[in-house]
PDB file of N, CA and C in Angstrom:
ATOM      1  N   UNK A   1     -22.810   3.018  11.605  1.00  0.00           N
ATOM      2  CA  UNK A   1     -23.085   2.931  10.193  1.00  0.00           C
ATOM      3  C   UNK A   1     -23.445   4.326   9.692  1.00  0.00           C
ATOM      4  N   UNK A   2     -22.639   5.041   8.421  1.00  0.00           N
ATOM      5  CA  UNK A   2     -23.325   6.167   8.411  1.00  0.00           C
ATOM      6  C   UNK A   2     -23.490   5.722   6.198  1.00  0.00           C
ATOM      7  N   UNK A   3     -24.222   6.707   6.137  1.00  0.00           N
ATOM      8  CA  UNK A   3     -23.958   6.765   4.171  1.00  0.00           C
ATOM      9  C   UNK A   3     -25.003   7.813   3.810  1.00  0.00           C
ATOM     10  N   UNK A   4     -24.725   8.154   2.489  1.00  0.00           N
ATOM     11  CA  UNK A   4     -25.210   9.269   1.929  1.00  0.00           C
ATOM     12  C   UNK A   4     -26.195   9.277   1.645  1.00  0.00           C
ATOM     13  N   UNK A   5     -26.866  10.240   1.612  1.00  0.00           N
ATOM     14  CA  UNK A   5     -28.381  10.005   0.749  1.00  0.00           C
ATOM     15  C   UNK A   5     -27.718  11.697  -0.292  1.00  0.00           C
ATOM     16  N   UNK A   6     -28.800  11.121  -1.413  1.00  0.00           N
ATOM     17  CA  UNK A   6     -29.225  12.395  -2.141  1.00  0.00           C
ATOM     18  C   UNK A   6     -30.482  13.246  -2.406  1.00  0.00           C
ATOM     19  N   UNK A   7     -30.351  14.311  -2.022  1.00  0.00           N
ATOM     20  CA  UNK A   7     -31.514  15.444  -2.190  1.00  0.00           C
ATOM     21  C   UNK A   7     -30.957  16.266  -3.085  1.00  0.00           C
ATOM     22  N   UNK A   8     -31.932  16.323  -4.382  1.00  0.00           N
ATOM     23  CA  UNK A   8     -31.839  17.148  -5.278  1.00  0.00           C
ATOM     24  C   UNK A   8     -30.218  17.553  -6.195  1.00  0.00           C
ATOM     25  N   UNK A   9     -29.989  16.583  -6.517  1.00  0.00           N
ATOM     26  CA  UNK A   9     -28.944  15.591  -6.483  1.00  0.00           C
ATOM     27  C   UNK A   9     -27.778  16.281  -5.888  1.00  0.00           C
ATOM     28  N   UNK A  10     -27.818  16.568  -4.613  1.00  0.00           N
ATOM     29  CA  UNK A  10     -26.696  17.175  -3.449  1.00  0.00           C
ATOM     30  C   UNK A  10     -26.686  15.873  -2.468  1.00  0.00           C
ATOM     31  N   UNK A  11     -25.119  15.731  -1.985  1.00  0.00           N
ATOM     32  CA  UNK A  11     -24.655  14.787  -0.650  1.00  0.00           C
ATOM     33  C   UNK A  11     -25.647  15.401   0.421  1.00  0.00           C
ATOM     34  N   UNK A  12     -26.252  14.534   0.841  1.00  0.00           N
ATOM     35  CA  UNK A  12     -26.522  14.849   2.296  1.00  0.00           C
ATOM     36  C   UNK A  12     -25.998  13.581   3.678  1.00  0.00           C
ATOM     37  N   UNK A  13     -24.849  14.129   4.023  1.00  0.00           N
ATOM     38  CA  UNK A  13     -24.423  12.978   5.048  1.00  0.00           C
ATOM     39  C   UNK A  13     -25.712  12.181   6.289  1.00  0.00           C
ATOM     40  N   UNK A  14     -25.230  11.421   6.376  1.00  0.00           N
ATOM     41  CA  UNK A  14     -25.856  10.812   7.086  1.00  0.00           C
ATOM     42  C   UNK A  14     -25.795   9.865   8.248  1.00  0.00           C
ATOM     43  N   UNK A  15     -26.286   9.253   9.734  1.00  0.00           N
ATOM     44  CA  UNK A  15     -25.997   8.390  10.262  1.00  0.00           C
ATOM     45  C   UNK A  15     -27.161   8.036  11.143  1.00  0.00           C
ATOM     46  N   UNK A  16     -26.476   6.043  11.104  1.00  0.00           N
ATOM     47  CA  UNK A  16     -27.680   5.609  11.279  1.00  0.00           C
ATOM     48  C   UNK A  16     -27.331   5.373  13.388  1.00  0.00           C
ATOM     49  N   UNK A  17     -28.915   5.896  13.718  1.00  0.00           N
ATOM     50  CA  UNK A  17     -28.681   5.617  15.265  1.00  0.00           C
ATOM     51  C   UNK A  17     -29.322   4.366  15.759  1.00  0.00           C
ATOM     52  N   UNK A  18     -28.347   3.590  16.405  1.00  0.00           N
ATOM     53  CA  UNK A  18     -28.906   2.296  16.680  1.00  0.00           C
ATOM     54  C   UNK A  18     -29.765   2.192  17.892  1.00  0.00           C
ATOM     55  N   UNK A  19     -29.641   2.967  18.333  1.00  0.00           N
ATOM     56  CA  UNK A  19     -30.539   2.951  19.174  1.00  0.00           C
ATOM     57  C   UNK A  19     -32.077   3.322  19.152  1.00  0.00           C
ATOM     58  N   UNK A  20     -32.202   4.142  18.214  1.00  0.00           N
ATOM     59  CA  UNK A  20     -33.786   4.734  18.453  1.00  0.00           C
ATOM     60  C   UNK A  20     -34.240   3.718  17.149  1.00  0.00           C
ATOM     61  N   UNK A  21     -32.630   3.408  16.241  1.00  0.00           N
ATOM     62  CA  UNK A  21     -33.800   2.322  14.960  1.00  0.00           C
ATOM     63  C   UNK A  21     -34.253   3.398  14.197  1.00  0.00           C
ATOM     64  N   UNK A  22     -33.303   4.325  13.556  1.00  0.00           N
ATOM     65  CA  UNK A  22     -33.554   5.531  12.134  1.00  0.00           C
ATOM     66  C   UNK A  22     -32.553   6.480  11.835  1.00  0.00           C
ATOM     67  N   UNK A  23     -32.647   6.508  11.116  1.00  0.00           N
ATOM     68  CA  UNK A  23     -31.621   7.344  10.406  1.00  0.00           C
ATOM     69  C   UNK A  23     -31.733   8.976  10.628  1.00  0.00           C
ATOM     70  N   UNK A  24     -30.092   9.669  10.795  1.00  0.00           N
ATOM     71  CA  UNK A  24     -30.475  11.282  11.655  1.00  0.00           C
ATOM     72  C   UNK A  24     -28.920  11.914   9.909  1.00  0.00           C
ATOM     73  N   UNK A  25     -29.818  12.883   9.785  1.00  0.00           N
ATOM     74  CA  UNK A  25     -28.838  13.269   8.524  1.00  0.00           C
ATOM     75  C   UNK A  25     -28.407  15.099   9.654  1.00  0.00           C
ATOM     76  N   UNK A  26     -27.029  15.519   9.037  1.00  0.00           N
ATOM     77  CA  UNK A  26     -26.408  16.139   9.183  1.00  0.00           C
ATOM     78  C   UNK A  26     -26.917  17.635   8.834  1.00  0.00           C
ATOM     79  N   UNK A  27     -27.804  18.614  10.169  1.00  0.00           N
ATOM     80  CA  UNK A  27     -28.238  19.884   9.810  1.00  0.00           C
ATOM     81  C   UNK A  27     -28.118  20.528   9.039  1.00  0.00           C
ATOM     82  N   UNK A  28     -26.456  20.923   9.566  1.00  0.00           N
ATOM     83  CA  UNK A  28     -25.388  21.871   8.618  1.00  0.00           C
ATOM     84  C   UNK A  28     -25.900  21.908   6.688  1.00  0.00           C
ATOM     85  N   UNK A  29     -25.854  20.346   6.661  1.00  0.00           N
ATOM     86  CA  UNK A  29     -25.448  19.926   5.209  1.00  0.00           C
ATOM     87  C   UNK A  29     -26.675  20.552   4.886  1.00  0.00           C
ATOM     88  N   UNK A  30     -27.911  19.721   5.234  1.00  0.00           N
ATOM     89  CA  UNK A  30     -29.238  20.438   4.962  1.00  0.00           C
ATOM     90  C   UNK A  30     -29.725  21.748   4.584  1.00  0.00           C
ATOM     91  N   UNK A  31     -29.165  22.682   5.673  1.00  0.00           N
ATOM     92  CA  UNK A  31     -29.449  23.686   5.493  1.00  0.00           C
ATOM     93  C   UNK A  31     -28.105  24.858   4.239  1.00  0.00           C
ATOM     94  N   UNK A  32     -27.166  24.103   4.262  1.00  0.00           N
ATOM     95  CA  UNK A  32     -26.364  24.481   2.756  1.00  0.00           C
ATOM     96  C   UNK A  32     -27.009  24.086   1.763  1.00  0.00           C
ATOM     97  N   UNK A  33     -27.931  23.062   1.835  1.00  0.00           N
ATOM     98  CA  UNK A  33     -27.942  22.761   0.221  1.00  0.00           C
ATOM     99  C   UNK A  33     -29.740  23.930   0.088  1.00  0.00           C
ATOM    100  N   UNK A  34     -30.466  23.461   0.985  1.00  0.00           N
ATOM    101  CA  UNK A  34     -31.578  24.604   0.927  1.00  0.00           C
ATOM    102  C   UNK A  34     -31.341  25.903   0.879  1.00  0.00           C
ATOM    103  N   UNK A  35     -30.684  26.385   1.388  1.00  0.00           N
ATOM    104  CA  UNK A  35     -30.123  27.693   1.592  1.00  0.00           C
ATOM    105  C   UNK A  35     -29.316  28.473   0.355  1.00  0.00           C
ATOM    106  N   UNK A  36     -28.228  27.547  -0.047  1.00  0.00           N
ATOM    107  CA  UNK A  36     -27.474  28.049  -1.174  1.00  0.00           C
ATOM    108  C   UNK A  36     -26.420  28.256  -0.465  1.00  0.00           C
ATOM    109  N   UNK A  37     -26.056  27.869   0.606  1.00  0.00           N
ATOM    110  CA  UNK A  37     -25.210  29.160   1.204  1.00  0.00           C
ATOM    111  C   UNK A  37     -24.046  28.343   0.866  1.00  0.00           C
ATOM    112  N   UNK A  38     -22.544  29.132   0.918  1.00  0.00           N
ATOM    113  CA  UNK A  38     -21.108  29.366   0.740  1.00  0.00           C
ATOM    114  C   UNK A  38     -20.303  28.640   2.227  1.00  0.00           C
ATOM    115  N   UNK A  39     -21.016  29.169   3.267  1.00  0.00           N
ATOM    116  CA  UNK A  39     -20.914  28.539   4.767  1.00  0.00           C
ATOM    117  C   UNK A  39     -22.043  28.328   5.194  1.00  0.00           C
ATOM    118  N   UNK A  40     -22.297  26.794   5.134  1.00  0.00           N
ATOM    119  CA  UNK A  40     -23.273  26.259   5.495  1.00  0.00           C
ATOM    120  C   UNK A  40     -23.319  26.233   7.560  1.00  0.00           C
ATOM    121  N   UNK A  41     -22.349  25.897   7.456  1.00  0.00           N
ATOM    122  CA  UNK A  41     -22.312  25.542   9.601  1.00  0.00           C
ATOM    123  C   UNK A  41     -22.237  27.346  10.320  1.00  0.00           C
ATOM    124  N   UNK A  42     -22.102  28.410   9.287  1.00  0.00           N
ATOM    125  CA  UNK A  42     -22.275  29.379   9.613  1.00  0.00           C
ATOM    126  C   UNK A  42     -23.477  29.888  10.043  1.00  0.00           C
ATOM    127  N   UNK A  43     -24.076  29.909   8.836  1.00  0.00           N
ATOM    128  CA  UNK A  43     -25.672  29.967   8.410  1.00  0.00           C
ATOM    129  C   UNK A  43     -25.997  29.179   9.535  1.00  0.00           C
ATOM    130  N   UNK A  44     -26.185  27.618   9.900  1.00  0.00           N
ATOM    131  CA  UNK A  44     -26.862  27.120  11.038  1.00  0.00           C
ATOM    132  C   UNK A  44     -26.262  27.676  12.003  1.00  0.00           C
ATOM    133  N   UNK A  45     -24.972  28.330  12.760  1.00  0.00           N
ATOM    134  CA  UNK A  45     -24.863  28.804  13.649  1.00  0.00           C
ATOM    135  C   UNK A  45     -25.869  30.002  14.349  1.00  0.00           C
ATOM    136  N   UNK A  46     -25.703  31.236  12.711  1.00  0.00           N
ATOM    137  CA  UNK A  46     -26.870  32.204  13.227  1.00  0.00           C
ATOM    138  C   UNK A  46     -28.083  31.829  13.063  1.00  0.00           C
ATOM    139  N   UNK A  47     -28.408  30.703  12.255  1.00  0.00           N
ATOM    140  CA  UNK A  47     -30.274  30.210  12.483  1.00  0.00           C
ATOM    141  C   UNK A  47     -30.370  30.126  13.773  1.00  0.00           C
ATOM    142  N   UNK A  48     -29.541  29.197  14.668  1.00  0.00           N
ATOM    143  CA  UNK A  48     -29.955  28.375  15.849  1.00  0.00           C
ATOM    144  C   UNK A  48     -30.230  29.918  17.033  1.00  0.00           C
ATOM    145  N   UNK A  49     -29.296  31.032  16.390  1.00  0.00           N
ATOM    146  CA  UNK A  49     -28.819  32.214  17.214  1.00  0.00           C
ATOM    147  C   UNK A  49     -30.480  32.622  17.397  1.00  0.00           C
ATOM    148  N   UNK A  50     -30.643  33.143  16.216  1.00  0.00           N
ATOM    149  CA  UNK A  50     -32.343  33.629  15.682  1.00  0.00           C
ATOM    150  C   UNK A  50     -33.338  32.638  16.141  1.00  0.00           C
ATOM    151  N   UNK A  51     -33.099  31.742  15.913  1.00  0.00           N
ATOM    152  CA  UNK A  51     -34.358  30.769  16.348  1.00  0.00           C
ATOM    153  C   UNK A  51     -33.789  29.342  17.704  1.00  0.00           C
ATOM    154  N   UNK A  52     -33.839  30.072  18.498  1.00  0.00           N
ATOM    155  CA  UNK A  52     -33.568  29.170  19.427  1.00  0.00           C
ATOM    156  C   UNK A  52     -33.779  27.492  19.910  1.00  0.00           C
ATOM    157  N   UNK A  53     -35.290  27.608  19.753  1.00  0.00           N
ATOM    158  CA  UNK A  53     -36.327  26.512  19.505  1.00  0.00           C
ATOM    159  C   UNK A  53     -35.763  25.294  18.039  1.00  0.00           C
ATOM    160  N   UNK A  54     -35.146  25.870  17.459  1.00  0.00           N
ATOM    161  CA  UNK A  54     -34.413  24.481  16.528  1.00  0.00           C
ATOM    162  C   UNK A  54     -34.082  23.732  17.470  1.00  0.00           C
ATOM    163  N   UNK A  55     -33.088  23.854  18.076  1.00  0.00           N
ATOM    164  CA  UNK A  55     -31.956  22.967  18.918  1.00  0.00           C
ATOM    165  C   UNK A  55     -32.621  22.175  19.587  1.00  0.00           C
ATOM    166  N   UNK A  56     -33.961  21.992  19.873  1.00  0.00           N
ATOM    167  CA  UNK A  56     -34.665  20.854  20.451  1.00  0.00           C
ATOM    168  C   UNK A  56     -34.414  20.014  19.842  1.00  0.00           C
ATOM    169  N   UNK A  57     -34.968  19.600  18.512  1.00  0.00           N
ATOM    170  CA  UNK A  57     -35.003  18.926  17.646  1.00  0.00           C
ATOM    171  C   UNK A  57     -33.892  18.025  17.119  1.00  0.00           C
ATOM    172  N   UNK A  58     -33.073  18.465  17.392  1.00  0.00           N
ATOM    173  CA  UNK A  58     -31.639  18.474  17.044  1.00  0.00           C
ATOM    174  C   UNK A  58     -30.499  17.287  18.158  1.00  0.00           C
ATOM    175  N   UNK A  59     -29.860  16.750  17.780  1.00  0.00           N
ATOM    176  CA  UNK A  59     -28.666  15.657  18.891  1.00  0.00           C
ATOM    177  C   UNK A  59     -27.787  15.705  18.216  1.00  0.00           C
ATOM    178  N   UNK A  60     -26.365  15.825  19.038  1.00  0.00           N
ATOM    179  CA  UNK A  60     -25.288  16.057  18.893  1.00  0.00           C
ATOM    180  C   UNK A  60     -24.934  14.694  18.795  1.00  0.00           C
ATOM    181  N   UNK A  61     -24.543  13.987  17.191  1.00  0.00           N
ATOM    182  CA  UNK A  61     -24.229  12.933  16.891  1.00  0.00           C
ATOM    183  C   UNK A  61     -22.832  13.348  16.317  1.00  0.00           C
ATOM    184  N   UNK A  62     -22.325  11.770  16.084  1.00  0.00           N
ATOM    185  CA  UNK A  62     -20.844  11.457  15.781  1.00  0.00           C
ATOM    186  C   UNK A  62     -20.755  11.130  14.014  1.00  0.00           C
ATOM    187  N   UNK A  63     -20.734  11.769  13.600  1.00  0.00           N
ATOM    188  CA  UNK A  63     -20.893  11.794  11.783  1.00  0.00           C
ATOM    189  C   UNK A  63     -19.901  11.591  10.805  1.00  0.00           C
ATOM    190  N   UNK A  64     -19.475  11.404  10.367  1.00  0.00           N
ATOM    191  CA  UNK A  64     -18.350  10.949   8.743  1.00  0.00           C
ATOM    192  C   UNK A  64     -18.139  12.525   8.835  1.00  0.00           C
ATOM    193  N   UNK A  65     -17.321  13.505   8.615  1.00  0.00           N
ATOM    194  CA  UNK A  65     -16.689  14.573   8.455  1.00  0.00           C
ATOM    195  C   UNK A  65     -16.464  14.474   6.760  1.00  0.00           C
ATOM    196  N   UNK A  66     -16.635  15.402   6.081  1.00  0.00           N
ATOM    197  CA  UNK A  66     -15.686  15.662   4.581  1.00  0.00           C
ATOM    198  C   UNK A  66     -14.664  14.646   4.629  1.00  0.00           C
ATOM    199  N   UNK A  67     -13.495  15.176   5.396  1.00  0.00           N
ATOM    200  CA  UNK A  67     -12.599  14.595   5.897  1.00  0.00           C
ATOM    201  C   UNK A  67     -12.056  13.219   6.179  1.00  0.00           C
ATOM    202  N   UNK A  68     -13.083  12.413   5.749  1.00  0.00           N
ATOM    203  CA  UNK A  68     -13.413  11.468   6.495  1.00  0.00           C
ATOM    204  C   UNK A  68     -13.330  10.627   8.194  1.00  0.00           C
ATOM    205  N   UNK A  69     -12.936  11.809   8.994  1.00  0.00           N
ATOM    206  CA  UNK A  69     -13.185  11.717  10.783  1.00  0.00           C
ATOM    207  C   UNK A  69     -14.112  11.729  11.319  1.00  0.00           C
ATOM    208  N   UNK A  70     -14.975  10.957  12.303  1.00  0.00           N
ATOM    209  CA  UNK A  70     -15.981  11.156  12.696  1.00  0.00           C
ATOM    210  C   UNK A  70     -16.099  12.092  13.781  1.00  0.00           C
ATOM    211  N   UNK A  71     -16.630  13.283  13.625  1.00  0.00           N
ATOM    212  CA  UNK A  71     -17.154  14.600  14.263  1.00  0.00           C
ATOM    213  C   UNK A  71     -18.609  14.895  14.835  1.00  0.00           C
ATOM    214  N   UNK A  72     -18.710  15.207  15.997  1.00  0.00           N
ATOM    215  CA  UNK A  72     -20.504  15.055  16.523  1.00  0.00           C
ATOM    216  C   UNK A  72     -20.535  16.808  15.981  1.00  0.00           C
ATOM    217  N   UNK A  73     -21.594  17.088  15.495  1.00  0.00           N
ATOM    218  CA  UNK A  73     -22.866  17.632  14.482  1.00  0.00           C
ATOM    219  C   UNK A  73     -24.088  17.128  15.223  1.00  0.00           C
ATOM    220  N   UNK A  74     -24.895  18.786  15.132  1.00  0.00           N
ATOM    221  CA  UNK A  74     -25.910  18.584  15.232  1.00  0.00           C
ATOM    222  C   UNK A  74     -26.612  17.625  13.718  1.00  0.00           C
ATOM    223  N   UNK A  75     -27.722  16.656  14.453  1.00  0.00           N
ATOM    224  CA  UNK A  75     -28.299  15.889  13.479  1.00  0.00           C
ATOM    225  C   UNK A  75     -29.765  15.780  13.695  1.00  0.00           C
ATOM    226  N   UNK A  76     -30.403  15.422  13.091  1.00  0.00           N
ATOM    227  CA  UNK A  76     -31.809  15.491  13.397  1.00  0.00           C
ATOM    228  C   UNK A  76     -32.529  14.756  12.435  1.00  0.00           C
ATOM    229  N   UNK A  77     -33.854  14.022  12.664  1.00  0.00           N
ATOM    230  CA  UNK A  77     -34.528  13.287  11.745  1.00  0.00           C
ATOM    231  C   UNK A  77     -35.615  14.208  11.020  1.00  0.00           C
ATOM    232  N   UNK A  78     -36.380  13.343   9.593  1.00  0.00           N
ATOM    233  CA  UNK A  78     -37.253  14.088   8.929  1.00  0.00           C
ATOM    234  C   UNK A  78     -37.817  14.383   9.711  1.00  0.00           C
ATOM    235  N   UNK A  79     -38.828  13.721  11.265  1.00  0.00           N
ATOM    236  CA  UNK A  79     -39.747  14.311  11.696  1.00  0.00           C
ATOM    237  C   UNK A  79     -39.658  14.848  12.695  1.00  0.00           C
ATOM    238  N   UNK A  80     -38.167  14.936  13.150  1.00  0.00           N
ATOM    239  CA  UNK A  80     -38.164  16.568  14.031  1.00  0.00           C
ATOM    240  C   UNK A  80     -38.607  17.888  13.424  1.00  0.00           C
ATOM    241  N   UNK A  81     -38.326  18.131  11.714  1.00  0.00           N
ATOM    242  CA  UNK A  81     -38.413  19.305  11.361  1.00  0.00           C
ATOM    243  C   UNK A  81     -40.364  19.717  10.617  1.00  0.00           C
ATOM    244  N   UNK A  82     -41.002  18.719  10.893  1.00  0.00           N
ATOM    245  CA  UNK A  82     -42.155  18.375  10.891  1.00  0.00           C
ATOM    246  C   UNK A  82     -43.372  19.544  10.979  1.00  0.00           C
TER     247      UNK A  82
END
């Protein structure tokens, strides 16, 4: 199951993990819409570069793509970034 939420009225993708029972939204997207940035999966590439310690937080989930294909993305919940 995945669906959108909105922050600040920007898409932020989303998907729900059945297993842990909560919802894990899509880094990348996150950090484009905070950021401003032009290349968002760029920008998280060199964050993760600079700050290593993100990627804990973080699971390589299977997500809705633009595209509509499902693509694993790092994902992460509100209270990983806590």
């Amino acid at each position: 199951m995945s669906n959108i939420k909105l922050f600040q009225d920007e898409k932020i993708r989303t998907v729900w993990n059945e297993k842990e029972r909560q919802w894990y939204f899509s880094v990348s997207v996150v950090v484009g819409v905070l950021s401003e940035s032009k290349a968002p999966k760029a920008y998280w590439r060199q964050l993760k570069k600079r700050e290593p310690q993100l990627v804990t937080v973080c699971h390589g989930l299977k997500i809705k793509a633009l595209d509509g294909k499902m693509r694993k993305e790092d994902c992460a919940t509100s209270k990983g970034f806590r």
